[in-house]
PDB file of N, CA and C in Angstrom:
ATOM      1  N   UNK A   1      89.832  67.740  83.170  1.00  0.00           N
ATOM      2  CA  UNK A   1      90.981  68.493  83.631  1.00  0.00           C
ATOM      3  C   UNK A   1      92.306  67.803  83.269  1.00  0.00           C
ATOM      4  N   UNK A   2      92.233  66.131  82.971  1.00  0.00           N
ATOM      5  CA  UNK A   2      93.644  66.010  82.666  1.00  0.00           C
ATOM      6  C   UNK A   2      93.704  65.387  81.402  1.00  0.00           C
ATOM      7  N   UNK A   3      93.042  66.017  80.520  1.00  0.00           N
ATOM      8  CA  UNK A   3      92.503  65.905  79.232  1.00  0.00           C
ATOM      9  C   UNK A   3      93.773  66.390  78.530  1.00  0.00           C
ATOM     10  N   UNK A   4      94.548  65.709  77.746  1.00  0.00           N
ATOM     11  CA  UNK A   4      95.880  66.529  77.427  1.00  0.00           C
ATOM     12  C   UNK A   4      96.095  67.173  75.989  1.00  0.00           C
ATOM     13  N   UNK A   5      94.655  67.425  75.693  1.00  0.00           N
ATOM     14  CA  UNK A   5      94.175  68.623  75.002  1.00  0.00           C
ATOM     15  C   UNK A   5      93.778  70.021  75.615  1.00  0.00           C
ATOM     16  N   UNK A   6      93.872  69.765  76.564  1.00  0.00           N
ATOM     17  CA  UNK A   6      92.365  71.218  77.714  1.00  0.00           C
ATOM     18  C   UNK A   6      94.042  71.498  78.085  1.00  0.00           C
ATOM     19  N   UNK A   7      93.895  73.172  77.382  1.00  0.00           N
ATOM     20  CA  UNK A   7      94.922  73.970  78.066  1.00  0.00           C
ATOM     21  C   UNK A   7      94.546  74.421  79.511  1.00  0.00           C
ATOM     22  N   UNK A   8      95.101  73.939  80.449  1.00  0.00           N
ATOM     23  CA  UNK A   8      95.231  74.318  81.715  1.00  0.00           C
ATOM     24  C   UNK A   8      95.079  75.611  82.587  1.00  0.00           C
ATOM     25  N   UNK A   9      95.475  76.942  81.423  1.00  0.00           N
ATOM     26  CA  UNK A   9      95.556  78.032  81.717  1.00  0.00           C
ATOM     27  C   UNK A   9      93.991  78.337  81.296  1.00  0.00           C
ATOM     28  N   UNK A  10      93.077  77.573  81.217  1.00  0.00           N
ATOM     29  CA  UNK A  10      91.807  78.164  80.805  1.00  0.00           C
ATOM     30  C   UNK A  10      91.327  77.716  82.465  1.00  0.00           C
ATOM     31  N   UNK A  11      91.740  76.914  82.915  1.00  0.00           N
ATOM     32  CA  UNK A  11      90.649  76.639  84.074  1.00  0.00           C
ATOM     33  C   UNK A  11      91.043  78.364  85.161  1.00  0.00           C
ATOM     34  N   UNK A  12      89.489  78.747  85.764  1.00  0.00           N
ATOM     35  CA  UNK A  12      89.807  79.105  86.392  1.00  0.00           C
ATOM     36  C   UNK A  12      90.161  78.839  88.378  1.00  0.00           C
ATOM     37  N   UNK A  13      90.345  77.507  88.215  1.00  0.00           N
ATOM     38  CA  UNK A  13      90.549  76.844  89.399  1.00  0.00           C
ATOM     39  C   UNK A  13      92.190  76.798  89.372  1.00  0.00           C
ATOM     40  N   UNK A  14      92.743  77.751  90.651  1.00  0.00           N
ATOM     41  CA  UNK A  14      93.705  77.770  90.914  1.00  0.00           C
ATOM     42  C   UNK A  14      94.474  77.835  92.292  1.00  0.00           C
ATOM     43  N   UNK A  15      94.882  76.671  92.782  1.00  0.00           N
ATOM     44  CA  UNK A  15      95.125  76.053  94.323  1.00  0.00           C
ATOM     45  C   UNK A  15      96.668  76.396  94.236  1.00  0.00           C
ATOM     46  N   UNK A  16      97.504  77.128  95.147  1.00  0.00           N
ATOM     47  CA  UNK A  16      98.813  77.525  94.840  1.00  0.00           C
ATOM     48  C   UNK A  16      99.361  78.159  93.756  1.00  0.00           C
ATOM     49  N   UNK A  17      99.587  77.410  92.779  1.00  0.00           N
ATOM     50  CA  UNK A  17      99.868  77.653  91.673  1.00  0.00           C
ATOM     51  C   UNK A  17      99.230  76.804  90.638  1.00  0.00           C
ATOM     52  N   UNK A  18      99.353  77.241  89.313  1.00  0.00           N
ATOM     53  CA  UNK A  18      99.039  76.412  87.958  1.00  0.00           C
ATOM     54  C   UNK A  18      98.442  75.258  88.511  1.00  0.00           C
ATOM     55  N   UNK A  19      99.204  74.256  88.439  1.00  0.00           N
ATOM     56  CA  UNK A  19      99.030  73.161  88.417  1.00  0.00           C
ATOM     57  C   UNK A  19      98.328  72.348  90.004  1.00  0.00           C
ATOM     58  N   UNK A  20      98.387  73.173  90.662  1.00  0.00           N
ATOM     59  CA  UNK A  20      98.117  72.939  92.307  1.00  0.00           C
ATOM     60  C   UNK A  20      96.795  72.039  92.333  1.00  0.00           C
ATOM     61  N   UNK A  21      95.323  72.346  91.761  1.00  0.00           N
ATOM     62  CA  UNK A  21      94.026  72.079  91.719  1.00  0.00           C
ATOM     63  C   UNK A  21      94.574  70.475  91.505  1.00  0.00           C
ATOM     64  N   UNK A  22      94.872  70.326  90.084  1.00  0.00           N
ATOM     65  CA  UNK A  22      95.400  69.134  89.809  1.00  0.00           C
ATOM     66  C   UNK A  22      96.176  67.782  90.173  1.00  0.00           C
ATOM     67  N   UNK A  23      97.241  68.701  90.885  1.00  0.00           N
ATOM     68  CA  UNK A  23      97.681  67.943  92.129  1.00  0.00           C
ATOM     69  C   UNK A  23      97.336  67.350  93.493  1.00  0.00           C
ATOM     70  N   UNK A  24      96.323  68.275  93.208  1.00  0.00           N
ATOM     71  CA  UNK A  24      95.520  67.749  94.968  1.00  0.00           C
ATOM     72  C   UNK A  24      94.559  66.568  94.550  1.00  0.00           C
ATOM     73  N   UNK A  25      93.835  67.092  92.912  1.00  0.00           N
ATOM     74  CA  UNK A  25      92.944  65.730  92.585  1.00  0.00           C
ATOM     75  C   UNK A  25      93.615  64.950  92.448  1.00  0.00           C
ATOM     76  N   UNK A  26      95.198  64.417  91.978  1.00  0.00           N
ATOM     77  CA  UNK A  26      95.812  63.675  91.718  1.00  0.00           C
ATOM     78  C   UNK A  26      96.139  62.797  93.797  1.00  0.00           C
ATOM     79  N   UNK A  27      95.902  63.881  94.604  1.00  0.00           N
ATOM     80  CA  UNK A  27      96.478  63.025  95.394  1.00  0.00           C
ATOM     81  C   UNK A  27      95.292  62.744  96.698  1.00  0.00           C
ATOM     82  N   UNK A  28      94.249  62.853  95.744  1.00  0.00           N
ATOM     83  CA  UNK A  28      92.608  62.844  96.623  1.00  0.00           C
ATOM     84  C   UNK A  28      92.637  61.127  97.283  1.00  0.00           C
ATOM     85  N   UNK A  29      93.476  60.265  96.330  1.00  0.00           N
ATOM     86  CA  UNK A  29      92.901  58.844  96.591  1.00  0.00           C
ATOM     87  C   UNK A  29      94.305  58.561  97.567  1.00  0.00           C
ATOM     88  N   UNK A  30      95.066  59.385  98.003  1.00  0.00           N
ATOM     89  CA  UNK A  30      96.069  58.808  99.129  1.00  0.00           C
ATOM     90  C   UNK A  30      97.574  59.686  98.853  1.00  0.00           C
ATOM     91  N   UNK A  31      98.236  58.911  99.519  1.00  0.00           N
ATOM     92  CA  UNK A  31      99.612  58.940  99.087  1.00  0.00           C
ATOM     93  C   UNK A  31     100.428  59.202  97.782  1.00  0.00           C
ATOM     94  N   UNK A  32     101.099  59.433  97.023  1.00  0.00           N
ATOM     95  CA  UNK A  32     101.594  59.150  95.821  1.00  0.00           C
ATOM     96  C   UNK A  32     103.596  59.484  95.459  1.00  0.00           C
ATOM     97  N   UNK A  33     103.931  58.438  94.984  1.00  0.00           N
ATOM     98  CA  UNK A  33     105.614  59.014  94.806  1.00  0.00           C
ATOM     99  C   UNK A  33     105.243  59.812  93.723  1.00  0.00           C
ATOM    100  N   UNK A  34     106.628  60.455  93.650  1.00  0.00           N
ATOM    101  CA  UNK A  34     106.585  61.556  92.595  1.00  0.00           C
ATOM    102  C   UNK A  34     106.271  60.816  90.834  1.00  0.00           C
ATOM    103  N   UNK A  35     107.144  60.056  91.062  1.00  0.00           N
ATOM    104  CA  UNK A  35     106.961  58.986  89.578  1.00  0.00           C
ATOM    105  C   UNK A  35     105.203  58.446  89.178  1.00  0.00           C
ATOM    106  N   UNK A  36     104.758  58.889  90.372  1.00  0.00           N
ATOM    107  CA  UNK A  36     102.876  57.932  90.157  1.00  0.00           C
ATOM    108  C   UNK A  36     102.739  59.419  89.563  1.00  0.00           C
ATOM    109  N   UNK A  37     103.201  60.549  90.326  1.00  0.00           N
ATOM    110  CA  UNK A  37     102.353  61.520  89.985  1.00  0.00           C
ATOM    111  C   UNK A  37     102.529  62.538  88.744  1.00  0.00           C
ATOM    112  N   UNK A  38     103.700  61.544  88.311  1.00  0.00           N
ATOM    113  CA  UNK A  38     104.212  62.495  86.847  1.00  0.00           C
ATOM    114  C   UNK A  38     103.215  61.712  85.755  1.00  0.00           C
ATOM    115  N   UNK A  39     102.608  60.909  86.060  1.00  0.00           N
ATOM    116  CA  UNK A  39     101.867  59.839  84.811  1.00  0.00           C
ATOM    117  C   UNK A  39     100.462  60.505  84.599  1.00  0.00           C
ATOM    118  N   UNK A  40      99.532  60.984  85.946  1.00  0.00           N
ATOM    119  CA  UNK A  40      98.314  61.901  85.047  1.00  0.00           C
ATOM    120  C   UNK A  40      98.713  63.114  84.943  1.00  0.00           C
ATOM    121  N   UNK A  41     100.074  63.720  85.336  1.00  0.00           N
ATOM    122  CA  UNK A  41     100.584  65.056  85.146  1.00  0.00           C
ATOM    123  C   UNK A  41     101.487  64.949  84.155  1.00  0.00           C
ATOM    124  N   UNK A  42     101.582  64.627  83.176  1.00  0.00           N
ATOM    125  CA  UNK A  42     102.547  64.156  81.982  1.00  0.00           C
ATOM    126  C   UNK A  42     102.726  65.524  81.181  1.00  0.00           C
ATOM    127  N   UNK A  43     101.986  66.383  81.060  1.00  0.00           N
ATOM    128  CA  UNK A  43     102.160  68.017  80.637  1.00  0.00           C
ATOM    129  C   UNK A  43     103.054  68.566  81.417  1.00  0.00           C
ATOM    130  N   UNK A  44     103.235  68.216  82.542  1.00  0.00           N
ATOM    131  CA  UNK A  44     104.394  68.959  83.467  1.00  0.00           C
ATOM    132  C   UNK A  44     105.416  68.943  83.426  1.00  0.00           C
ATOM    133  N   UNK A  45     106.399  69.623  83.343  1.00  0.00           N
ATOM    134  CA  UNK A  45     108.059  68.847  83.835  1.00  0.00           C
ATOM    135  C   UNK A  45     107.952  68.696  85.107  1.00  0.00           C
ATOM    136  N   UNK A  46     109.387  67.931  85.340  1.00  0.00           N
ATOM    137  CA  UNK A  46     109.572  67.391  86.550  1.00  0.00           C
ATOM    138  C   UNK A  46     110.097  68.503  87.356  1.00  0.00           C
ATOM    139  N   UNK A  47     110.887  69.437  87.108  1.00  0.00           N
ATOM    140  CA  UNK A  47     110.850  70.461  87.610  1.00  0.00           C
ATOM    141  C   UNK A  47     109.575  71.680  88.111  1.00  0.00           C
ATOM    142  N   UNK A  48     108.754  71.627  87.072  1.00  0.00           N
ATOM    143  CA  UNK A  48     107.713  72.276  87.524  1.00  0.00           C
ATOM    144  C   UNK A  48     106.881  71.686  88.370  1.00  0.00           C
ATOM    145  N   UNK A  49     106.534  70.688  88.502  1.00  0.00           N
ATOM    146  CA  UNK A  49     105.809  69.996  89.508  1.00  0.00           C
ATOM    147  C   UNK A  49     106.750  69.491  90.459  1.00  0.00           C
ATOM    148  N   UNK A  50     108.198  69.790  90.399  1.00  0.00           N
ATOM    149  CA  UNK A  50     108.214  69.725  91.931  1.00  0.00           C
ATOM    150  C   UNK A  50     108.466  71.300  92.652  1.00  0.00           C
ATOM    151  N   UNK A  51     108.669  72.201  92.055  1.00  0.00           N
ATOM    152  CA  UNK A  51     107.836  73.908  92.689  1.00  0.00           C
ATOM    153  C   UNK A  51     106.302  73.545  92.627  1.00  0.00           C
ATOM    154  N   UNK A  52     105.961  73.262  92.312  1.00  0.00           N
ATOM    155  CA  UNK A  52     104.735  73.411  92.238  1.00  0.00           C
ATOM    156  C   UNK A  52     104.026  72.391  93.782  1.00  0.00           C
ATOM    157  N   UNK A  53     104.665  71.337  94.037  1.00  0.00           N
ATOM    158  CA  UNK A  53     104.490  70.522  95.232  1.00  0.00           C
ATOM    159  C   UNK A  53     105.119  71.585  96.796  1.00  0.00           C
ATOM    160  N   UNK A  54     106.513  71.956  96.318  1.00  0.00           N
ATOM    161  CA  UNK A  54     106.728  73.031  97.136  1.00  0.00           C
ATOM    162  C   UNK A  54     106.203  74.029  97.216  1.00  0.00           C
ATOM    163  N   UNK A  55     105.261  74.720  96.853  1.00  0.00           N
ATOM    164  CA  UNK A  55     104.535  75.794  96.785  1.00  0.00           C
ATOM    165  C   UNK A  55     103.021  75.281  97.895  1.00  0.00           C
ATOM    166  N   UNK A  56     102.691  73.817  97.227  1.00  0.00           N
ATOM    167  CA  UNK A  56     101.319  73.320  98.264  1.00  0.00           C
ATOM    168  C   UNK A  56     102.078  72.892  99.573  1.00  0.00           C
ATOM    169  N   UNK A  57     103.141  72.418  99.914  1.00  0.00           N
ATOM    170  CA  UNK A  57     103.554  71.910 101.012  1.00  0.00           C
ATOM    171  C   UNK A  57     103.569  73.141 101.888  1.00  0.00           C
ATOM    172  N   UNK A  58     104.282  74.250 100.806  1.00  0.00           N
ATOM    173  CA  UNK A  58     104.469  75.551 101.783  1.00  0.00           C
ATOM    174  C   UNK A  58     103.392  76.086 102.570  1.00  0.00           C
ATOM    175  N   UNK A  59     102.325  75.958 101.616  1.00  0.00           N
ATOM    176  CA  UNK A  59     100.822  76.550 101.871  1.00  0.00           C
ATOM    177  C   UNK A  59      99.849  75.577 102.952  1.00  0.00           C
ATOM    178  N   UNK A  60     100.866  74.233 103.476  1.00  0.00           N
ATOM    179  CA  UNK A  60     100.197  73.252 104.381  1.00  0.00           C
ATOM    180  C   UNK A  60      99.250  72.974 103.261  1.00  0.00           C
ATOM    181  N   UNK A  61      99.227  72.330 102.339  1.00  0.00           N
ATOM    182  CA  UNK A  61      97.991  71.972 101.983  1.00  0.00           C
ATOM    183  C   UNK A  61      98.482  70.098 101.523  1.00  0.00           C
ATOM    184  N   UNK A  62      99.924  70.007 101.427  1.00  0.00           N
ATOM    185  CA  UNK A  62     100.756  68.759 101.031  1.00  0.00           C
ATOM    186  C   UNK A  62     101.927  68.656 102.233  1.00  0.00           C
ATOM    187  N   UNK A  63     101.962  66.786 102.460  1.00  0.00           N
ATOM    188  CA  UNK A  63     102.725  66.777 103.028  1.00  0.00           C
ATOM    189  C   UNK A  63     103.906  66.123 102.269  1.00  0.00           C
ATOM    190  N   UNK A  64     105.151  65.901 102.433  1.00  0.00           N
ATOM    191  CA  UNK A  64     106.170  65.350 101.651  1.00  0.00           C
ATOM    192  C   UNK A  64     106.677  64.403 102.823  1.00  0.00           C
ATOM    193  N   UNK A  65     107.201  63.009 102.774  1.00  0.00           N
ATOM    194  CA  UNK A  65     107.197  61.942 103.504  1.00  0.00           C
ATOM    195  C   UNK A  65     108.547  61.548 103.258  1.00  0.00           C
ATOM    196  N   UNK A  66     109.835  61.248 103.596  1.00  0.00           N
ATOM    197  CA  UNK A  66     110.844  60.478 103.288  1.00  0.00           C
ATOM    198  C   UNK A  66     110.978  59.057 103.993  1.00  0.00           C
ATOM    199  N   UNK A  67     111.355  57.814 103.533  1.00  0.00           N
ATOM    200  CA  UNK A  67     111.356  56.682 104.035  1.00  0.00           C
ATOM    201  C   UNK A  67     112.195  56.126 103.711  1.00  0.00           C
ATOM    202  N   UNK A  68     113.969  55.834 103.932  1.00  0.00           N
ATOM    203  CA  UNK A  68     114.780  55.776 103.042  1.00  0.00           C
ATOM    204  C   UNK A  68     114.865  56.613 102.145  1.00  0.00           C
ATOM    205  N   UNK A  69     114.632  55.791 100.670  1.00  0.00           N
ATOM    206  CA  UNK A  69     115.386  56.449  99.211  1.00  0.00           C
ATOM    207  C   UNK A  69     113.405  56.800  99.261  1.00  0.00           C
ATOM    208  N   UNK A  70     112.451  56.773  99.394  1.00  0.00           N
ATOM    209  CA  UNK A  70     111.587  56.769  98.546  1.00  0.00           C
ATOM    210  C   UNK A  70     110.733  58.039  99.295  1.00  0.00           C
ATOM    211  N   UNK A  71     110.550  58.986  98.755  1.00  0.00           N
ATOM    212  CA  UNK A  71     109.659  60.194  99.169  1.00  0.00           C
ATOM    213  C   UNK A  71     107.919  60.399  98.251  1.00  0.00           C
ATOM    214  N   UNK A  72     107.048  60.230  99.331  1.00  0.00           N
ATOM    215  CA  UNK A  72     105.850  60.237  98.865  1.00  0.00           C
ATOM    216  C   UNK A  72     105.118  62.110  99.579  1.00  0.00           C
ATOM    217  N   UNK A  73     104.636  61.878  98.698  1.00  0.00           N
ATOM    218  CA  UNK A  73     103.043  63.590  98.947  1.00  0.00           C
ATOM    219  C   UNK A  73     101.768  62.771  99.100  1.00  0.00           C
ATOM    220  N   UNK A  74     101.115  63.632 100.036  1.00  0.00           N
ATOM    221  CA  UNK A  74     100.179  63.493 100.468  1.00  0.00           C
ATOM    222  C   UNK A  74      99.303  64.631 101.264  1.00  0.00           C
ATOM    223  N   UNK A  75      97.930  64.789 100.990  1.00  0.00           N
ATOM    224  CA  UNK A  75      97.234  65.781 101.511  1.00  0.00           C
ATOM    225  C   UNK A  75      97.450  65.908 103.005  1.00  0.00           C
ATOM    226  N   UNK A  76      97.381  67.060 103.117  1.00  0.00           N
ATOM    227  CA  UNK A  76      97.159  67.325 104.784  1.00  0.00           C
ATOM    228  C   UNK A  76      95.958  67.272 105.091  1.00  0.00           C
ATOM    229  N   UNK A  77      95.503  67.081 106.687  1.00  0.00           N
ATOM    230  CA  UNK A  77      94.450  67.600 106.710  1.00  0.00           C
ATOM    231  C   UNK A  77      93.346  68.863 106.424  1.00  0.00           C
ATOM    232  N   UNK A  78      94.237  70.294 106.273  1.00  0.00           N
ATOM    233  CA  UNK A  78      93.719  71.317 105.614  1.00  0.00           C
ATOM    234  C   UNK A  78      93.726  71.233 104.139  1.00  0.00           C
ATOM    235  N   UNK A  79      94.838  70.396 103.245  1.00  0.00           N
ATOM    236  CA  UNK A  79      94.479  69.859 102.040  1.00  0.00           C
ATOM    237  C   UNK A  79      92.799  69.164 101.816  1.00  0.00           C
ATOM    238  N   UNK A  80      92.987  67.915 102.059  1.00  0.00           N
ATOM    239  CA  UNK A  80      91.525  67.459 102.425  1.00  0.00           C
ATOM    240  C   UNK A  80      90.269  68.283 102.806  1.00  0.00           C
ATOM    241  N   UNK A  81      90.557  69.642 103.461  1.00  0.00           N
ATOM    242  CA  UNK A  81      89.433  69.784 103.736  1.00  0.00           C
ATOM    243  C   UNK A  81      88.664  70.665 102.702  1.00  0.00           C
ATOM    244  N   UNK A  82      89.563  70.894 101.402  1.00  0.00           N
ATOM    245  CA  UNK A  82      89.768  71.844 100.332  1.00  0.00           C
ATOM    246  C   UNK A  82      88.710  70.945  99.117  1.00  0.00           C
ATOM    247  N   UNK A  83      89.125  69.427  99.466  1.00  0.00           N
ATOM    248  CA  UNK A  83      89.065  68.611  98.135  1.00  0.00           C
ATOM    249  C   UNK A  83      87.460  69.049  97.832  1.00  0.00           C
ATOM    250  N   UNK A  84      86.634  69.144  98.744  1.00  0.00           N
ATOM    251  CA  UNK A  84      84.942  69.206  98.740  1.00  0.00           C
ATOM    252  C   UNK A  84      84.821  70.454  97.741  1.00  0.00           C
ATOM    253  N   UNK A  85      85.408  71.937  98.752  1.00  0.00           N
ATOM    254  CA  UNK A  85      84.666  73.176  97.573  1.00  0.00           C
ATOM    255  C   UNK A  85      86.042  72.960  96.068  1.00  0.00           C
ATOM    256  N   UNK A  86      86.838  72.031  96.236  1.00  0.00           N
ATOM    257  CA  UNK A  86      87.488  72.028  94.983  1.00  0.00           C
ATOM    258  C   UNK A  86      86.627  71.168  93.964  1.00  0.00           C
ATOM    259  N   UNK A  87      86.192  70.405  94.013  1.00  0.00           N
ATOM    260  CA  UNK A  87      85.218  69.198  93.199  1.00  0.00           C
ATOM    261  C   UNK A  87      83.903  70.285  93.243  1.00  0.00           C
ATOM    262  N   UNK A  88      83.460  71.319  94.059  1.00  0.00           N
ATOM    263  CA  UNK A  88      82.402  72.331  93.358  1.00  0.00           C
ATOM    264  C   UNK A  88      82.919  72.966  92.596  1.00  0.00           C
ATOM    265  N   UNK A  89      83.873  73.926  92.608  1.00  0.00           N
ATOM    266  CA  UNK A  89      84.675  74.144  91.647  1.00  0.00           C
ATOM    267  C   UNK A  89      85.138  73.708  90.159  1.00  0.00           C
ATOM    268  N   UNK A  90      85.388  72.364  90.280  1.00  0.00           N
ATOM    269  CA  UNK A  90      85.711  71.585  88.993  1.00  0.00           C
ATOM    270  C   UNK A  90      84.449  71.415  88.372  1.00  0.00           C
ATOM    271  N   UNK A  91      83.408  71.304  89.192  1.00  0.00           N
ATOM    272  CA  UNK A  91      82.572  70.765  88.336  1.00  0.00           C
ATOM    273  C   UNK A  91      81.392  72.265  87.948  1.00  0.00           C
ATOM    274  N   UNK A  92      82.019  73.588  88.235  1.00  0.00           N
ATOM    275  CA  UNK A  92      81.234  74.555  87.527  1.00  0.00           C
ATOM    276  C   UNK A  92      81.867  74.801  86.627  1.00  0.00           C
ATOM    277  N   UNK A  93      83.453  74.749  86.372  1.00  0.00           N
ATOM    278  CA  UNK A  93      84.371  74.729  85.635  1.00  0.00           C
ATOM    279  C   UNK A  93      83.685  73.722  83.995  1.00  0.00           C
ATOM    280  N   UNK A  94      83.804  72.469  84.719  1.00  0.00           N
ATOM    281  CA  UNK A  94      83.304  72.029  83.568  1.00  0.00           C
ATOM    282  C   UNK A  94      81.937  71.895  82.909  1.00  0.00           C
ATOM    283  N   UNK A  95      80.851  72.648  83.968  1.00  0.00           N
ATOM    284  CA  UNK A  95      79.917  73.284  83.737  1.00  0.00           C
ATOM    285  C   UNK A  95      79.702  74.570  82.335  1.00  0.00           C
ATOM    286  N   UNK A  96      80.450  75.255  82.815  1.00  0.00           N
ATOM    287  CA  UNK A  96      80.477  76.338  81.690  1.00  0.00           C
ATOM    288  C   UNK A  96      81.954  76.622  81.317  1.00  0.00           C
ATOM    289  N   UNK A  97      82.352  75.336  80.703  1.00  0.00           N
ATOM    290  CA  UNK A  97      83.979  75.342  80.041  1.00  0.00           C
ATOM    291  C   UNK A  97      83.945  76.031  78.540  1.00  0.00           C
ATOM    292  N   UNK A  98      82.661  75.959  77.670  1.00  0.00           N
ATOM    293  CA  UNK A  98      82.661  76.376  76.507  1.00  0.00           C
ATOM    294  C   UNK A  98      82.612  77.876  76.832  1.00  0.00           C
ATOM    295  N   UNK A  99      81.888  78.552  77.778  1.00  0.00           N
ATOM    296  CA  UNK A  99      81.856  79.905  78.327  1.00  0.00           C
ATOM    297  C   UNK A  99      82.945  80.332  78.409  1.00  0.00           C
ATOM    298  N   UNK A 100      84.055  79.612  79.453  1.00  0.00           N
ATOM    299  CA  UNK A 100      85.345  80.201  80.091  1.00  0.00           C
ATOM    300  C   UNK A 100      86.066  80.570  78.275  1.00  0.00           C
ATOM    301  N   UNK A 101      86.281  79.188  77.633  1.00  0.00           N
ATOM    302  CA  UNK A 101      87.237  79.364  76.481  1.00  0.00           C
ATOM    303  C   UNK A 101      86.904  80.293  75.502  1.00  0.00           C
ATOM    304  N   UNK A 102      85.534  80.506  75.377  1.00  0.00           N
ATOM    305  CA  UNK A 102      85.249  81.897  74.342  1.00  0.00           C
ATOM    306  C   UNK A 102      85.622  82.849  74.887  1.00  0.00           C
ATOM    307  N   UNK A 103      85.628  83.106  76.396  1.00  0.00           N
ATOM    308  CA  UNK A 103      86.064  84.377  76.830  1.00  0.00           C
ATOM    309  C   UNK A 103      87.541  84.543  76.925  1.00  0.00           C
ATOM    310  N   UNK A 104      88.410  83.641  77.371  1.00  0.00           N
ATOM    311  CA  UNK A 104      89.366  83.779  77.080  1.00  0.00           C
ATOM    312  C   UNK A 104      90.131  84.292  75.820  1.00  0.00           C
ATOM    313  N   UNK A 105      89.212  83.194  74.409  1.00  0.00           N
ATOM    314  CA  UNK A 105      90.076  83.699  73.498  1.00  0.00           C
ATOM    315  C   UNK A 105      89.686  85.110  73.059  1.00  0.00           C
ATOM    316  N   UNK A 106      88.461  85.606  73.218  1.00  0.00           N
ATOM    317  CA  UNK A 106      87.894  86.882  72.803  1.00  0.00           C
ATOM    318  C   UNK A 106      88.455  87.397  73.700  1.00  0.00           C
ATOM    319  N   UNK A 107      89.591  87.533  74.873  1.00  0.00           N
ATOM    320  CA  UNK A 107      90.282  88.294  76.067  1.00  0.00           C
ATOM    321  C   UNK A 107      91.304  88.557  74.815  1.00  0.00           C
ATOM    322  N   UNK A 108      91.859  87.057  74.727  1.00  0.00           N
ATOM    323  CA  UNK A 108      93.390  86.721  74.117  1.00  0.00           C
ATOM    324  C   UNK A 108      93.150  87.613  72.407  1.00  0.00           C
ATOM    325  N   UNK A 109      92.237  87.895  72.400  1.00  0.00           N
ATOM    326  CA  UNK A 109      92.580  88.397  70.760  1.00  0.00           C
ATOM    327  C   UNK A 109      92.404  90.161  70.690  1.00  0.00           C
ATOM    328  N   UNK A 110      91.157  90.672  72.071  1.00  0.00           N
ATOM    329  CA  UNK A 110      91.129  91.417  72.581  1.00  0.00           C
ATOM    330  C   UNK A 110      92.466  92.505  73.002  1.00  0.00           C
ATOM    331  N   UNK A 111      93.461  92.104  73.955  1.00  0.00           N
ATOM    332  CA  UNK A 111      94.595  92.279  74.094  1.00  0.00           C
ATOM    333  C   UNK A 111      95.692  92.483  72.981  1.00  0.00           C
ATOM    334  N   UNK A 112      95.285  91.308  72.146  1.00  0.00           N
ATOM    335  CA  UNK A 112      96.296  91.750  70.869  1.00  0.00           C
ATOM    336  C   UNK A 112      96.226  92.687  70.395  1.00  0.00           C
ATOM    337  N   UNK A 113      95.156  92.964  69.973  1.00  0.00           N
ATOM    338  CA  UNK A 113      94.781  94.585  69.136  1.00  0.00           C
ATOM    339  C   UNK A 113      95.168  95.320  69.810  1.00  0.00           C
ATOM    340  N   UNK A 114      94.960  95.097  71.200  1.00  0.00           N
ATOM    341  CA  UNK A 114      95.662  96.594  72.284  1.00  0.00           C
ATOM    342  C   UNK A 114      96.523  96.768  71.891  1.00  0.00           C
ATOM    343  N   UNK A 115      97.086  95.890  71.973  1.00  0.00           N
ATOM    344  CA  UNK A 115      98.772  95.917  71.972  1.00  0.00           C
ATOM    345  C   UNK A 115      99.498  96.015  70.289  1.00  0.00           C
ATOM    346  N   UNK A 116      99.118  95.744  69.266  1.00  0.00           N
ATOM    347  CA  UNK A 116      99.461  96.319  68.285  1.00  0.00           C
ATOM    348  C   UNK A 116      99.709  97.496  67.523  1.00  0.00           C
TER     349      UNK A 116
END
């Protein structure tokens, strides 16, 4: 999943938004400032991942922490309780990933002709 070849829009694991699934695996092992979490999210802008943090915070699934200057995310407890059927998830995902991407692109080429 943070393979920075594997277009993102193929997974069909989707927690908030886009990038949400990702973010929660990114913040499975604790705490994280935004700067830890731009390094396995390096496809992201910094703008998009921080809607994208506001979107899980909104949804209670992230908490956002200020301490002074330094603001950390971190799962909630209804986050956490996600991480289990999310890791079933990931891992049917990458179960039948060659499946998902043929269908996609036979969607994606599908559509074109519609539309031509």
């Amino acid at each position: 999943m943070f393979d920075e070849l594997c277009p993102s829009t193929v997974s069909p694991v989707k927690v908030g938004d886009k990038w949400g699934a990702l973010i929660m695996r990114c913040l499975e092992g604790g705490p994280r400032r935004f700067s830890e979490l731009q390094v396995p999210l390096s496809r992201v802008t910094p703008k998009v991942l921080t809607q994208s943090l506001r979107t899980l915070e909104r949804d209670g699934l992230v908490e956002r922490s200020v301490d002074g200057r330094q603001v950390t995310y971190a799962l909630t407890s209804l986050g956490r309780s996600l991480l289990e059927p999310l890791a079933a998830l990931c891992a049917w995902a990458e179960e039948h990933w060659d499946e998902l991407v043929d269908a996609r692109e036979k969607g994606t080429v599908h559509l074109a002709r519609r539309h031509s």
